[in-house]
Protein backbone atom coordinates (compact mmCIF):
# COMPACT_ATOMS: atom_id res chain seq x y z
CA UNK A 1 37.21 16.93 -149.26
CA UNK A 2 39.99 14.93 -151.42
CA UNK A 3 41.89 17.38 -153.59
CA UNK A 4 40.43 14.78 -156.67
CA UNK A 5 36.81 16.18 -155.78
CA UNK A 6 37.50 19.59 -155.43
CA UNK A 7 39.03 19.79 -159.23
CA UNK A 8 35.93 18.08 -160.34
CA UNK A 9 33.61 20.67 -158.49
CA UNK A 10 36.39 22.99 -160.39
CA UNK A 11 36.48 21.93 -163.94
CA UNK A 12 32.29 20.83 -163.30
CA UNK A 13 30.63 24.46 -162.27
CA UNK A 14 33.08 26.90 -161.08
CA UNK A 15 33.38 24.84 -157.64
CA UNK A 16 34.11 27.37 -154.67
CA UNK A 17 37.46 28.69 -156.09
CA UNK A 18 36.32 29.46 -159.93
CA UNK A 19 37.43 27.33 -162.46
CA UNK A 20 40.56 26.39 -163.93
CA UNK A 21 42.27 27.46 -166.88
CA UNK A 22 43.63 25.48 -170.12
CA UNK A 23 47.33 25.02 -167.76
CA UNK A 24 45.49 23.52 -164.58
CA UNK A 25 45.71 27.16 -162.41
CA UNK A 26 42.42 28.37 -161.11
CA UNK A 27 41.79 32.09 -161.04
CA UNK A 28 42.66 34.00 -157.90
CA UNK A 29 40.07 34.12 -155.14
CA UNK A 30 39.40 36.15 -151.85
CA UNK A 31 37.49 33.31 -149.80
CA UNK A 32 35.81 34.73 -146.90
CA UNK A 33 35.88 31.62 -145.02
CA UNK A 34 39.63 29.24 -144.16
CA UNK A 35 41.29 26.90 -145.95
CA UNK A 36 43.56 24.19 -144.84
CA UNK A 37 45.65 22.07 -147.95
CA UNK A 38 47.60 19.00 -147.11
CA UNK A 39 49.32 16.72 -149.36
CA UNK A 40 49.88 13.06 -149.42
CA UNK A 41 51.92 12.09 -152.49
CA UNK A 42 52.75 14.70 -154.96
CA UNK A 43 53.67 18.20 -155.50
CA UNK A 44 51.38 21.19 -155.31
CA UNK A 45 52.07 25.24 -155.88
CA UNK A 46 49.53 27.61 -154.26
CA UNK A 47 49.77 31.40 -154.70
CA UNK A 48 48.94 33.02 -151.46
CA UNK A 49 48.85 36.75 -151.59
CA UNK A 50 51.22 36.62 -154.78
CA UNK A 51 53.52 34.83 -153.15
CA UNK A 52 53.69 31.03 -154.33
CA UNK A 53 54.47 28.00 -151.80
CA UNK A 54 55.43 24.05 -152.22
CA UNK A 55 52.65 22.10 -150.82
CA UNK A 56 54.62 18.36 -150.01
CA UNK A 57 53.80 15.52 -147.88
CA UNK A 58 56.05 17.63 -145.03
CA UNK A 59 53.57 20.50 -145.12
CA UNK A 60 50.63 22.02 -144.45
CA UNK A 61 48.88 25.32 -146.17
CA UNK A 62 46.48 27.86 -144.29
CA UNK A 63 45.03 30.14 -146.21
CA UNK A 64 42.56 32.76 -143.83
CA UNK A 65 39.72 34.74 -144.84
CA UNK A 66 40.81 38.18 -146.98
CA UNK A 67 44.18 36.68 -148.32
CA UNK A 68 43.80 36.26 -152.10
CA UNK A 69 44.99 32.58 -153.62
CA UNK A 70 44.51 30.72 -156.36
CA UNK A 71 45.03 27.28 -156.89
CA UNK A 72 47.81 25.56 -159.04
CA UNK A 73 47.34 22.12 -161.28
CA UNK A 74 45.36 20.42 -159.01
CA UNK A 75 45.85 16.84 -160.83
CA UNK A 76 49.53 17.50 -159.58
CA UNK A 77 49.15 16.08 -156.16
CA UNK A 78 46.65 13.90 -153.57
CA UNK A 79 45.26 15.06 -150.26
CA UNK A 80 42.87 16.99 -148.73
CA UNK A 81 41.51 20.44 -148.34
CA UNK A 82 39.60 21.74 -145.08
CA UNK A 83 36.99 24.68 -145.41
CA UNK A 84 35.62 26.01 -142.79
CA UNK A 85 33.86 29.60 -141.42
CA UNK A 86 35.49 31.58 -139.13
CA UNK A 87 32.78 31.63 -136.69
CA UNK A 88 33.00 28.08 -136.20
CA UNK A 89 35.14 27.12 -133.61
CA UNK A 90 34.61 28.35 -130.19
CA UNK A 91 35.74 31.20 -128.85
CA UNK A 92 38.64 29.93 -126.67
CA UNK A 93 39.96 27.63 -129.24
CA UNK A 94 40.02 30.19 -131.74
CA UNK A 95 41.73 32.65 -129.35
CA UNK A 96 44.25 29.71 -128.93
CA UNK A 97 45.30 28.73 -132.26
CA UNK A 98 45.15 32.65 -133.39
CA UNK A 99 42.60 32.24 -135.69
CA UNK A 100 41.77 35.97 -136.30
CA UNK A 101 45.62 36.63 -136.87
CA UNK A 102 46.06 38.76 -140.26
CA UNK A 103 49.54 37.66 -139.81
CA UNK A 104 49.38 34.16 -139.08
CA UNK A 105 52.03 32.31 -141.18
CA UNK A 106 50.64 30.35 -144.56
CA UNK A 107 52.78 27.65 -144.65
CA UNK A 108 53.89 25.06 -141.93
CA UNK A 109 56.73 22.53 -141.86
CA UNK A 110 55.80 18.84 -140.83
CA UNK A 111 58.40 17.16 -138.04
CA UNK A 112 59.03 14.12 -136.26
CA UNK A 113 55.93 13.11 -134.60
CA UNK A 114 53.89 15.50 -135.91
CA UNK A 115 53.22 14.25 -138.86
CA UNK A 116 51.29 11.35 -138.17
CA UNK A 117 49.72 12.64 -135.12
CA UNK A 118 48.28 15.52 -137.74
CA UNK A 119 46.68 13.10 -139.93
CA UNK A 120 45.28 10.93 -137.40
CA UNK A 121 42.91 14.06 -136.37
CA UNK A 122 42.15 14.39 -139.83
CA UNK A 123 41.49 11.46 -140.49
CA UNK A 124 39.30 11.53 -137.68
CA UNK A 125 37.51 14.74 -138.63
CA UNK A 126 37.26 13.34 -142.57
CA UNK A 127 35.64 10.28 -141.14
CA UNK A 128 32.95 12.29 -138.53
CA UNK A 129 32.28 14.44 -141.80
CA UNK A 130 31.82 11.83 -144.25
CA UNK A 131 29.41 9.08 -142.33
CA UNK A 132 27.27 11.50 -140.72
CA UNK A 133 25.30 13.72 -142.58
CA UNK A 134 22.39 14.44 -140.42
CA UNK A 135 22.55 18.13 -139.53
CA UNK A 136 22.22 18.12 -135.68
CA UNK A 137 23.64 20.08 -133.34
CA UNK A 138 25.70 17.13 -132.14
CA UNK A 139 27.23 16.28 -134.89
CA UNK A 140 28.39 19.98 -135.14
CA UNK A 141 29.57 20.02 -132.04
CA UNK A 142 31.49 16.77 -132.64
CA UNK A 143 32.87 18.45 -136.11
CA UNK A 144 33.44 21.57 -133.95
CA UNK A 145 35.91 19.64 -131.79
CA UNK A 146 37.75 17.26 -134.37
CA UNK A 147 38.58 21.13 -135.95
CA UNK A 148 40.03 22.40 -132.82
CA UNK A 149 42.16 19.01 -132.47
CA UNK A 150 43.51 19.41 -135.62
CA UNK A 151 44.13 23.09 -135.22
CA UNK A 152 45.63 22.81 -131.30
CA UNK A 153 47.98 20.11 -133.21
CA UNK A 154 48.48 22.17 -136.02
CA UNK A 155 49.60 25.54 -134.40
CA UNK A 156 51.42 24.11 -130.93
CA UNK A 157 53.43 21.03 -132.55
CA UNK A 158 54.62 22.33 -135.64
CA UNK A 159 56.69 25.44 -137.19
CA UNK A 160 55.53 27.66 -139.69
CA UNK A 161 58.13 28.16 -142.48
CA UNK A 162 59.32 32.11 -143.04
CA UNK A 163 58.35 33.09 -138.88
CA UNK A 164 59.32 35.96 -137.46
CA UNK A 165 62.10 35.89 -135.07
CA UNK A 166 60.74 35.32 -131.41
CA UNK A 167 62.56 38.59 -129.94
CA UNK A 168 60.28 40.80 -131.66
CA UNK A 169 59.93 43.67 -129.80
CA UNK A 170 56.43 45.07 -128.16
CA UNK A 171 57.24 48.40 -130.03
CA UNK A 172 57.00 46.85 -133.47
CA UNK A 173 54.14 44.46 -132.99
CA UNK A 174 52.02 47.52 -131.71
CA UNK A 175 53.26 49.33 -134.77
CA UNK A 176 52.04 46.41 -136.81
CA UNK A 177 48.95 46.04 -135.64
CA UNK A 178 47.96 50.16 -135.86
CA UNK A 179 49.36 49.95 -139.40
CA UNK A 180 46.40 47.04 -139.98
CA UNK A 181 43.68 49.52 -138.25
CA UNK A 182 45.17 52.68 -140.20
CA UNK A 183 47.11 52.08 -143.59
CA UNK A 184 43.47 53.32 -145.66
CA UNK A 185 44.09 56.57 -144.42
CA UNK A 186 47.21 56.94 -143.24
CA UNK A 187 51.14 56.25 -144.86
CA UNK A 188 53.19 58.51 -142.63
CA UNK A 189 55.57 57.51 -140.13
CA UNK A 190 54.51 60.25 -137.90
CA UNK A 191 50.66 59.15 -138.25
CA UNK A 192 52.00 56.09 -136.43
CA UNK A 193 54.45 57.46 -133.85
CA UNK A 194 51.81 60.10 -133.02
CA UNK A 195 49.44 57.47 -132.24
CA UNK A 196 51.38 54.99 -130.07
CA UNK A 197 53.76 57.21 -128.55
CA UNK A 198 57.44 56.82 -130.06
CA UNK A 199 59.15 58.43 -131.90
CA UNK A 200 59.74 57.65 -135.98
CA UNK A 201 62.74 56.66 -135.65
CA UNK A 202 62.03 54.35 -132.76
CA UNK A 203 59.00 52.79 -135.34
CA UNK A 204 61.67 52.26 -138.11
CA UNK A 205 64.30 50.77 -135.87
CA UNK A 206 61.59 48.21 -134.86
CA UNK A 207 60.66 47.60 -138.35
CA UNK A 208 64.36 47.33 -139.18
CA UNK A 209 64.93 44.76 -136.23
CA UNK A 210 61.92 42.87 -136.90
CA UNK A 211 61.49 42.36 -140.74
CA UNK A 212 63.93 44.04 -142.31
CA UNK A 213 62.83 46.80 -144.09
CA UNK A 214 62.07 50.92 -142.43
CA UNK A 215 58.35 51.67 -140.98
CA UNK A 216 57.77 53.82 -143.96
CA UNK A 217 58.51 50.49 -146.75
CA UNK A 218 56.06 48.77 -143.85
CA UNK A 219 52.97 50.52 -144.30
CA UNK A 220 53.35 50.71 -148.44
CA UNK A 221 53.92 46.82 -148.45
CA UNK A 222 50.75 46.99 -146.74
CA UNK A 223 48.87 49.61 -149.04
CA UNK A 224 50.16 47.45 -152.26
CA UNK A 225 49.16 44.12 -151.09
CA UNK A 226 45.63 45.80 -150.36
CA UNK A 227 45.85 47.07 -154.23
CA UNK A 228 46.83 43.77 -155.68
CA UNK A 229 44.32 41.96 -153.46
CA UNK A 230 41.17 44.07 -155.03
CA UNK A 231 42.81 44.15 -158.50
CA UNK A 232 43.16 40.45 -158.39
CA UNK A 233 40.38 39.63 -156.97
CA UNK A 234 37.15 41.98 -157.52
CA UNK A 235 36.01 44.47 -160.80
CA UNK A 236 36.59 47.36 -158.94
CA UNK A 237 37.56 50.15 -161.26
CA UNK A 238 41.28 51.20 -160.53
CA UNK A 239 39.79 54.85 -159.93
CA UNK A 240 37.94 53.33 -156.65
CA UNK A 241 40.18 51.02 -155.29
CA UNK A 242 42.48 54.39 -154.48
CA UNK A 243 39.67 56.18 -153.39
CA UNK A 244 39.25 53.14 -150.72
CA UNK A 245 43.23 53.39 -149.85
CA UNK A 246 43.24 56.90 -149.25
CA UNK A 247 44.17 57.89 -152.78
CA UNK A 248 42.61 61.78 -153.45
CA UNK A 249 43.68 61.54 -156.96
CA UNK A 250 44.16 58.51 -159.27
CA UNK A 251 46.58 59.49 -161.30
CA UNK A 252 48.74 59.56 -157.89
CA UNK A 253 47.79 55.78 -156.90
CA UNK A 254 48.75 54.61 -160.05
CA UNK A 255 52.30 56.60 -160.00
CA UNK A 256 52.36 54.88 -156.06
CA UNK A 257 51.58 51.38 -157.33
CA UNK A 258 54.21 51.89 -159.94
CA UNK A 259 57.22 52.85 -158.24
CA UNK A 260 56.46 50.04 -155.28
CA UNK A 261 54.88 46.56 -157.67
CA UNK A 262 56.87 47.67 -160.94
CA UNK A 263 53.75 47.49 -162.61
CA UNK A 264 50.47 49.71 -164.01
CA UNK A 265 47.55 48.26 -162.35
CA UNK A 266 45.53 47.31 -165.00
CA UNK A 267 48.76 45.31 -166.26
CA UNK A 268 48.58 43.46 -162.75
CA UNK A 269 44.77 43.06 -162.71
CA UNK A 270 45.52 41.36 -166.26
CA UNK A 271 48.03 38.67 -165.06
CA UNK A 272 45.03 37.32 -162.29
CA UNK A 273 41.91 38.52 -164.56
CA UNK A 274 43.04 37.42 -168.14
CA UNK A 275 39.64 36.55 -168.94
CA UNK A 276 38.57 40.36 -167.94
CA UNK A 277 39.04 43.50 -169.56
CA UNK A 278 41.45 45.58 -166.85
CA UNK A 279 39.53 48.58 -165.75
């Protein structure tokens, strides 16, 4: 849908990201389904797990199912937005444009030819999903391959901005990946080099190598952005949201969540809830 219609659905009744506030930014969401933001003429910020990004005419937005976003003034900027469930494209597209990837890259940069040829598929897919409305199982098949298209173009002809280097090592992308499975019940090092077979120091070289910062500052960036994700998003009481991390006590999650966001977390749960009393 045009970025125009999805601020009315916004501002109308709630819309599917909540409604905005008096300064144009909607309250922060966990959508259980993908979006895709592009932008034609304007200028568009979009928080994305806390971290907020520069939607332009050179760049495309993914946001995947779990992350936690929340729109920015949508009267800012003209384009379009793409929803779509994750069990919608078949199972070899999805396998090729890494759909289930917790760590696929938010934003992407727009080059050369790319451009164009991006917006011709959706264009092509806006078209298919506008004129036909009849729900058949050919015209979701037809949807189901103007998606891929798009995606295939998306993924293969362009760069995400803020990639990891390409020489990543096997050692820490197994690392990463148990630290996705694991980081509820486990923040050691030595949970992980048990597990896979190295030893810590091996697992915090990788880290080093690959994003900068030891194994042991990996797995709590991990825990916190699962914090601030339920804080922002959900009513959870603080009490059970470390219970769900791994947290025996409270009183040491919110000492944890201190020392690593700088912040209580009913003080964060207030900047994203302000409407809400923080539990």
């Amino acid at each position: 849908m045009p970025i125009a219609e999805l601020r009315r659905r916004m501002h109308s009744h709630g819309g599917v990201e909540g409604a905005q506030d008096a300064e144009g930014a909607g309250r922060a969401q966990r959508p259980d389904f993908h979006l895709l933001l592009t932008v034609e003429q304007g200028l568009l910020w979009h928080m994305v797990d806390f971290a907020d990004y520069a939607v332009t005419d050179s760049t495309w937005l993914w946001v995947r199912p779990g992350q936690v976003q929340r729109f920015g003034d949508l009267s800012a900027a003209t384009g379009t937005v793409v929803l779509f469930q994750p069990d919608f494209l078949d199972p070899a597209t999805a396998t090729d444009v890494h759909l289930d990837d917790p760590f696929g890259s938010t934003l992407w940069q727009i080059t050369g030819e790319d451009a164009p040829a991006l917006h011709r598929a959706l264009d092509h897919l806006a078209h298919e999903y506008g004129t036909t409305h009849m729900a058949t199982p050919t015209r979701s098949a037809i949807l189901q391959r103007l998606l891929a298209v798009l995606l295939l173009r998306l993924t293969h002809l362009t760069a995400p901005v803020g990639t990891l280097p390409a020489e990543h090592t096997e050692t820490f992308q197994r690392f990463r990946a148990a630290v996705e499975t694991d980081f509820t019940r486990a923040r050691d090092v030595g949970h992980y080099a048990r597990a896979l077979g190295y030893s810590p120091r091996t697992l915090t070289r990788a880290a080093l190598a690959a994003v900068g910062v030891g194994a042991k500052e990996f797995i709590d960036r991990r825990v916190v952005l699962e914090a601030k994700r339920l804080l922002a998003h959900g009513d959870e009481p603080v009490a059970s949201i470390g219970a769900r991390l791994g947290f025996l006590d409270t009183s040491n999650f919110v000492k944890y969540f201190i020392q690593r966001a700088g912040t209580t977390p009913a003080t964060f749960r207030s900047r994203y809830r302000p409407a809400r009393a923080a539990r």
